[in-house]
Protein backbone atom coordinates (compact mmCIF):
# COMPACT_ATOMS: atom_id res chain seq x y z
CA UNK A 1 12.97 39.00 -77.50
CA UNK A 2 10.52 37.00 -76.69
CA UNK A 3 6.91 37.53 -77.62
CA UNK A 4 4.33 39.35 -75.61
CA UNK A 5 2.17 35.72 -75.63
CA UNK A 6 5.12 33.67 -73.91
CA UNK A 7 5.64 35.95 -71.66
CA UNK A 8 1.92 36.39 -70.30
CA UNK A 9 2.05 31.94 -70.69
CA UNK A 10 4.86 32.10 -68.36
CA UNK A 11 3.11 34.45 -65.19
CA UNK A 12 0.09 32.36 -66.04
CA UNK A 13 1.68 29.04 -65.05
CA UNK A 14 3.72 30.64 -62.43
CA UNK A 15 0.61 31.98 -61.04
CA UNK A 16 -1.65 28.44 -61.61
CA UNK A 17 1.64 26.44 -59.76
CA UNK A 18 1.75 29.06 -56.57
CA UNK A 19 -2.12 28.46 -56.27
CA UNK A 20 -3.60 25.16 -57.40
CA UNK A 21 -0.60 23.47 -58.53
CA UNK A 22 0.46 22.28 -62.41
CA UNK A 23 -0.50 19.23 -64.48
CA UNK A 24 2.56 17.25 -65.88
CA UNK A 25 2.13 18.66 -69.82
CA UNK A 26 1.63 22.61 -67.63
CA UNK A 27 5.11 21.89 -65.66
CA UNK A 28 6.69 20.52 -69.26
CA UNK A 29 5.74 23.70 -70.64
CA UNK A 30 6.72 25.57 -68.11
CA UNK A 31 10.38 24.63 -68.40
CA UNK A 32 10.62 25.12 -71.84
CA UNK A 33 8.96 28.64 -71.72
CA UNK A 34 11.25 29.26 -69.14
CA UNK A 35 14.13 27.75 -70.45
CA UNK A 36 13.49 29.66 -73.59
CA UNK A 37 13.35 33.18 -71.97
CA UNK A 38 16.69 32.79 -70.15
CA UNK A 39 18.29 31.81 -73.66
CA UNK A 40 16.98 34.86 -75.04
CA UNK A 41 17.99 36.94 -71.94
CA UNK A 42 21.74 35.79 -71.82
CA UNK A 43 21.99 36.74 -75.43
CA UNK A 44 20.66 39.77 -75.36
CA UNK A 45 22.72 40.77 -72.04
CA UNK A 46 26.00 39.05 -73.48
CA UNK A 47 25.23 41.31 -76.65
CA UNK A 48 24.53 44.89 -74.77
CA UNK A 49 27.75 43.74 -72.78
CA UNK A 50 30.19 43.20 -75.92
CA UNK A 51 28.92 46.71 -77.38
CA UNK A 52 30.02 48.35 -74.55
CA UNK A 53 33.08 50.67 -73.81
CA UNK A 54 34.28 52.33 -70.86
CA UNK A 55 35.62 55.64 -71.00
CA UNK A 56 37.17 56.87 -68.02
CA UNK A 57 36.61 60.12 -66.30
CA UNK A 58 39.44 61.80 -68.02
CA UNK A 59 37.99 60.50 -72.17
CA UNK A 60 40.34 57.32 -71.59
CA UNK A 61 39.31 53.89 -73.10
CA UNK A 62 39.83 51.92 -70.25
CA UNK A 63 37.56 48.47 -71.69
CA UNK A 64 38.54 45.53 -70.38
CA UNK A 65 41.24 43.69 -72.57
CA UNK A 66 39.08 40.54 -72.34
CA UNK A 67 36.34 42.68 -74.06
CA UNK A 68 38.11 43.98 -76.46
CA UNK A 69 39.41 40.65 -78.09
CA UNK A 70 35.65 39.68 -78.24
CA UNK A 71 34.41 42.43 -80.29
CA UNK A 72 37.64 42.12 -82.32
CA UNK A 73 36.92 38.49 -82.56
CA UNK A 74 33.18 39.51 -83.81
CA UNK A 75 34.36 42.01 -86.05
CA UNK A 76 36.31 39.67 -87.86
CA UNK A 77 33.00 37.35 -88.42
């Protein structure tokens, strides 16, 4: 996750760039912020995703197969 400073760094400079506009290092470090936060997202999202299972309304595994070879491909690492 990322920390509580980035975070409040990134609505900063989106803030500054909506009102008076960003200096070339500000923009720079925007991206990378940015860039840095969607890394961290996708992980975290792929891994919530590949620890999932879906039971069906009658107690029936019914996770996808594609899903299923992942976590039995993670298992094995």
């Amino acid at each position: 996750m990322l920390s509580k400073e980035k975070l409040a760094r990134i609505n900063e400079l989106s803030k500054k760039s909506k009102s008076v506009g960003l200096t070339i290092e500000e923009a720079k470090e925007q991206t990378k912020l940015r860039s840095e936060y969607l890394t961290t997202f996708r992980k975290s999202m792929s891994d919530t995703i590949e620890h999932l299972t879906v039971i069906d309304p009658n107690g029936n595994d019914v996770t996808p197969e594609k899903l299923k070879a992942i976590k039995n491909k993670n298992k094995l690492h």
